[in-house]
N, C-alpha and C. Protein backbone atom coordinates (compact mmCIF):
# COMPACT_ATOMS: atom_id res chain seq x y z
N UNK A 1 138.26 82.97 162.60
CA UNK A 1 136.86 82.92 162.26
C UNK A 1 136.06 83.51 163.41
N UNK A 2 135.04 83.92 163.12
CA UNK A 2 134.19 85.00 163.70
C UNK A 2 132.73 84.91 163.79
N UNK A 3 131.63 84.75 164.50
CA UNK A 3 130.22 85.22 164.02
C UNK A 3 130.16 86.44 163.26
N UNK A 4 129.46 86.55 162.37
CA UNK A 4 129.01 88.02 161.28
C UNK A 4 128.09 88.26 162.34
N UNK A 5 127.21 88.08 163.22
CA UNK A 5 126.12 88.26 163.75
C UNK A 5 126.38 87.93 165.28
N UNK A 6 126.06 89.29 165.58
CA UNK A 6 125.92 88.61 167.23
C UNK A 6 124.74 88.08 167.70
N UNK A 7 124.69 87.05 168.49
CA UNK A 7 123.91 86.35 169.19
C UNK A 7 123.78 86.42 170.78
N UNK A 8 122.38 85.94 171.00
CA UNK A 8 122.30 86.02 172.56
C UNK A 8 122.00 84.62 172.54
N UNK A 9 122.81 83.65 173.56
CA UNK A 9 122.08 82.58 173.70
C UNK A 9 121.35 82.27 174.79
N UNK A 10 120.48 81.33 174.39
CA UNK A 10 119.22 81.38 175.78
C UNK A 10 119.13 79.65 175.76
N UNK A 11 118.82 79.59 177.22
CA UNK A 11 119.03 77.73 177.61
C UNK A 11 117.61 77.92 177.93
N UNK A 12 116.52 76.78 176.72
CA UNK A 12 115.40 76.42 176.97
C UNK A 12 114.51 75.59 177.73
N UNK A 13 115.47 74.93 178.10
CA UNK A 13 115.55 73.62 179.26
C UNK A 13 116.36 72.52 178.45
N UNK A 14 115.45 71.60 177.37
CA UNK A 14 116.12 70.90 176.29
C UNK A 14 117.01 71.33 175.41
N UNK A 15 116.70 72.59 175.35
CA UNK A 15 117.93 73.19 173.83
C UNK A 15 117.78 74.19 174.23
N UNK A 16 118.88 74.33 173.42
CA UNK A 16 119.28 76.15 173.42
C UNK A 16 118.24 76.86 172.04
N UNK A 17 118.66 78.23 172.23
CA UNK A 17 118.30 78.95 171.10
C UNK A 17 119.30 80.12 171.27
N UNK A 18 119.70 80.27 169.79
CA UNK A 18 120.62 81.54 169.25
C UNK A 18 119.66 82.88 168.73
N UNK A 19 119.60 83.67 169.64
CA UNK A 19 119.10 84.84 168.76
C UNK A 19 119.72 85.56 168.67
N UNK A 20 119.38 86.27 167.81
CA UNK A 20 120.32 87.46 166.94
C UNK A 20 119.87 88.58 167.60
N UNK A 21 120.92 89.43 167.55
CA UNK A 21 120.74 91.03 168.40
C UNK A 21 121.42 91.74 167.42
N UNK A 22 121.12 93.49 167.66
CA UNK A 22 122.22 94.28 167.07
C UNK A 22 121.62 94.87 165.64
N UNK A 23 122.02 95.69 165.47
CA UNK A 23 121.33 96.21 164.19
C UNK A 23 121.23 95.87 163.06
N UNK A 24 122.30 94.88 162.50
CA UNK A 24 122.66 93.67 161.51
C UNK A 24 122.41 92.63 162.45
N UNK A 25 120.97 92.32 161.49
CA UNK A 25 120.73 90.87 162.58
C UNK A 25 120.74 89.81 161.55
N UNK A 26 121.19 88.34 161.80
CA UNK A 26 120.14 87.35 160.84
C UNK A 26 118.71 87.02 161.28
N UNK A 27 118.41 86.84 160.00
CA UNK A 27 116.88 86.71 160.33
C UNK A 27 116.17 85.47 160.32
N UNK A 28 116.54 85.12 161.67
CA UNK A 28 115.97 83.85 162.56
C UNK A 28 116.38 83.62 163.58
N UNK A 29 115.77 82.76 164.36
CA UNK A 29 116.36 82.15 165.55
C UNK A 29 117.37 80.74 165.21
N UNK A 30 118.29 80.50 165.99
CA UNK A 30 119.09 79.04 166.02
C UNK A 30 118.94 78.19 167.17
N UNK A 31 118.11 77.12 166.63
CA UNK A 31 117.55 75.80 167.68
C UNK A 31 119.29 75.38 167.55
N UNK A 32 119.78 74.99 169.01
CA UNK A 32 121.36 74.53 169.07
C UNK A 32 120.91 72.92 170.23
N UNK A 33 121.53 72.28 170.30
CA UNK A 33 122.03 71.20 171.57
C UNK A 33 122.95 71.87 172.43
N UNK A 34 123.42 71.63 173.28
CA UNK A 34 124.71 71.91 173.98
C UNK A 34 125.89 72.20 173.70
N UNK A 35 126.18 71.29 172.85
CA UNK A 35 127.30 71.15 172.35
C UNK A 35 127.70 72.66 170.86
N UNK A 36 126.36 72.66 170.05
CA UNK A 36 126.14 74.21 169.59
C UNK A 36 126.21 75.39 169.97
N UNK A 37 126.02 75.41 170.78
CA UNK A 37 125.50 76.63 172.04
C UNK A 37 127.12 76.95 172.35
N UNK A 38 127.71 75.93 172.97
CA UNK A 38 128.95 76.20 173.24
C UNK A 38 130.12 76.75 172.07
N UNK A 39 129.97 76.02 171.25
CA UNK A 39 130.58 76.63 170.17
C UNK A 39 130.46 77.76 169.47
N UNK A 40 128.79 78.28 169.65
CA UNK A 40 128.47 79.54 169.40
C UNK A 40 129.06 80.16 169.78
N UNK A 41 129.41 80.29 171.53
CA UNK A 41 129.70 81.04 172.39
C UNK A 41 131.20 81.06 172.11
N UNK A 42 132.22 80.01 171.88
CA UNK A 42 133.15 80.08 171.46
C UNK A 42 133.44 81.69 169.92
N UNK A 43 132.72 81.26 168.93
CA UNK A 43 132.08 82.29 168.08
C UNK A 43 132.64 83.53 168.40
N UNK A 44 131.89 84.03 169.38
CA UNK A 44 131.23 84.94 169.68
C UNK A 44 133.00 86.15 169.32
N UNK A 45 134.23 85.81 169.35
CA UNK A 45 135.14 86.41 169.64
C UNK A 45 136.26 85.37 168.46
N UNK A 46 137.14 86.18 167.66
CA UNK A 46 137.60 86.07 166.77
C UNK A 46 138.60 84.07 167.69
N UNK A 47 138.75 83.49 166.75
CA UNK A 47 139.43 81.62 167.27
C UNK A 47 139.17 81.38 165.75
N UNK A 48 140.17 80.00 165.92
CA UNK A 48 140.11 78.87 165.06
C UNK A 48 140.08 77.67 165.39
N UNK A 49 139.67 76.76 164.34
CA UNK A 49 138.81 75.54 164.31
C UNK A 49 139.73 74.64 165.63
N UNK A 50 140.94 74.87 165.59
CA UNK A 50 141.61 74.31 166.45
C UNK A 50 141.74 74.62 168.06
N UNK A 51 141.25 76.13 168.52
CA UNK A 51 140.99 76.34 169.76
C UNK A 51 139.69 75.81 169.75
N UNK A 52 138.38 75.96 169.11
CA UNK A 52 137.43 75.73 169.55
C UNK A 52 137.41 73.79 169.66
N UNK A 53 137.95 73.27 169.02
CA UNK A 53 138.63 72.12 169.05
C UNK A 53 138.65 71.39 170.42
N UNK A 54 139.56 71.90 170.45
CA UNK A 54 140.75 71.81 171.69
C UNK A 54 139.48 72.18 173.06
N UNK A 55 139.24 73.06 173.26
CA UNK A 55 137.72 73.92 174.16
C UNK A 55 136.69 72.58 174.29
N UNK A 56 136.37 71.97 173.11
CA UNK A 56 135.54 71.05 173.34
C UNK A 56 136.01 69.83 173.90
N UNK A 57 137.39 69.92 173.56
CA UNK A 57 138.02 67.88 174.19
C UNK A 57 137.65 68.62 176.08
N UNK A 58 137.97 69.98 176.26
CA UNK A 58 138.33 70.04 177.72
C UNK A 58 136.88 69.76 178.40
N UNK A 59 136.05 70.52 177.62
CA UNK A 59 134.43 70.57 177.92
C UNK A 59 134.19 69.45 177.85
N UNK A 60 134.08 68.39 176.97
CA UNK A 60 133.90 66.52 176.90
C UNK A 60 134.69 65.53 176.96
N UNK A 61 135.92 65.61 178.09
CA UNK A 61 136.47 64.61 177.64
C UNK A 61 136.02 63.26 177.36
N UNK A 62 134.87 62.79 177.76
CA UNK A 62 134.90 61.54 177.35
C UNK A 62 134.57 61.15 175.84
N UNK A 63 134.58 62.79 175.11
CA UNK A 63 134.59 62.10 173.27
C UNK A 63 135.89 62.36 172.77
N UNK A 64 135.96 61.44 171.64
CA UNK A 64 136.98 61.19 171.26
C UNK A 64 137.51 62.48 170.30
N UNK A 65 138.60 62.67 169.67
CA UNK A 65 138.91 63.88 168.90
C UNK A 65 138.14 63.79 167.62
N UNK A 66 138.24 62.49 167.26
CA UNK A 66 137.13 62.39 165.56
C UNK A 66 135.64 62.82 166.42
N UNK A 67 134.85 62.24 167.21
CA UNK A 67 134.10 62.69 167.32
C UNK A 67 133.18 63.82 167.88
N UNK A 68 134.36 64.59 168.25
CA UNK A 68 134.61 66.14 168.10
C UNK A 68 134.83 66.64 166.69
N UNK A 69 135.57 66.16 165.77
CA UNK A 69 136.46 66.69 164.99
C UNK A 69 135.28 66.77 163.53
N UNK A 70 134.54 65.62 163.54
CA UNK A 70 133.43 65.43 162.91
C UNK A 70 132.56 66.60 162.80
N UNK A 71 131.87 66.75 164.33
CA UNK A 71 130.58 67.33 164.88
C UNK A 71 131.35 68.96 164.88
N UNK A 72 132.12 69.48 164.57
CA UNK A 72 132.58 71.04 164.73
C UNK A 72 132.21 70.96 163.21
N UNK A 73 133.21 70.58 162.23
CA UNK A 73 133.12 70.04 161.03
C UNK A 73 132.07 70.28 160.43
N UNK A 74 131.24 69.57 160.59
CA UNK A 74 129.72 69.87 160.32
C UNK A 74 128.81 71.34 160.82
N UNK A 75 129.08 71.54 162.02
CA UNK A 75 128.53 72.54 162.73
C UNK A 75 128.78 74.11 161.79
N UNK A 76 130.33 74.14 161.34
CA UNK A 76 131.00 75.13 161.13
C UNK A 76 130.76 75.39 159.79
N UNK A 77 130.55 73.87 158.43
CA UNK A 77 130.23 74.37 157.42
C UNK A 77 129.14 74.84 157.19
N UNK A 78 127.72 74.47 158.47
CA UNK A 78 126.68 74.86 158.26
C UNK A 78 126.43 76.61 158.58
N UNK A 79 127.15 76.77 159.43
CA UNK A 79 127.06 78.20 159.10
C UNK A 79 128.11 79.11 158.79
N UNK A 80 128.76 78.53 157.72
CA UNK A 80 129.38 78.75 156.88
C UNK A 80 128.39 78.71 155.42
N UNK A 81 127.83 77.83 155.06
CA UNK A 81 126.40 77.82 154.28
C UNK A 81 125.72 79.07 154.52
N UNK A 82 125.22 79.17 155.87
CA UNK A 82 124.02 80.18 156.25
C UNK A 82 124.88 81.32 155.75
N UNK A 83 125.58 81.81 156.27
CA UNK A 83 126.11 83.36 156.09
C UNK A 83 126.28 84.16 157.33
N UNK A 84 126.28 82.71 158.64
CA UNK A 84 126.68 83.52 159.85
C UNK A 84 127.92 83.59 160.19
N UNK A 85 129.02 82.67 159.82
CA UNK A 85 130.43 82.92 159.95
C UNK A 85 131.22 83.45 159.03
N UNK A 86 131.97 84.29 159.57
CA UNK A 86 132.89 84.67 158.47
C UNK A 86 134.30 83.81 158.92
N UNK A 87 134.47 83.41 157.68
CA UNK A 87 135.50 81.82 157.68
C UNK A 87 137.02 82.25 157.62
N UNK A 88 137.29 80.97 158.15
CA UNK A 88 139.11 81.49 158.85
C UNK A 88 139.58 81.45 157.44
């Protein structure tokens, strides 16, 4: 799995934001947390649900794998919805 869209991410102080670059852009910005942002960035270069997974236990260990396993889960069908990932 892949972003369809490349993004630039930018750290706002509280949140991130995903913007889109490139001549095929989506058309909007993406308000992210931390934990988004990172996974974006994960994105950014062809992986699956299980490296980016795995990327996040190293980045947090103190959450648990469900509550990783949950929060990608969610993250991934949503832009899977939008039309920014193209799905493994």
């Amino acid at each position: 799995m892949k972003l369809k869209y490349e993004f630039v991410i930018m750290d706002m102080g509280d949140e991130f934001s995903a913007v889109p670059v490139g001549d095929e852009t989506f058309p909007g910005i993406l308000k992210l947390n931390d934990i988004g942002a990172e996974i974006m960035e994960q994105l950014k270069e062809e992986t699956t649900p299980e490296q980016v997974h795995r990327y996040l236990k190293e980045k947090y260990p103190d959450s648990t794998d469900r509550e990783i396993g949950e929060y990608l889960v969610d993250f991934l069908n949503r832009l899977l919805r939008e039309g920014i990932l193209i799905g493994p």
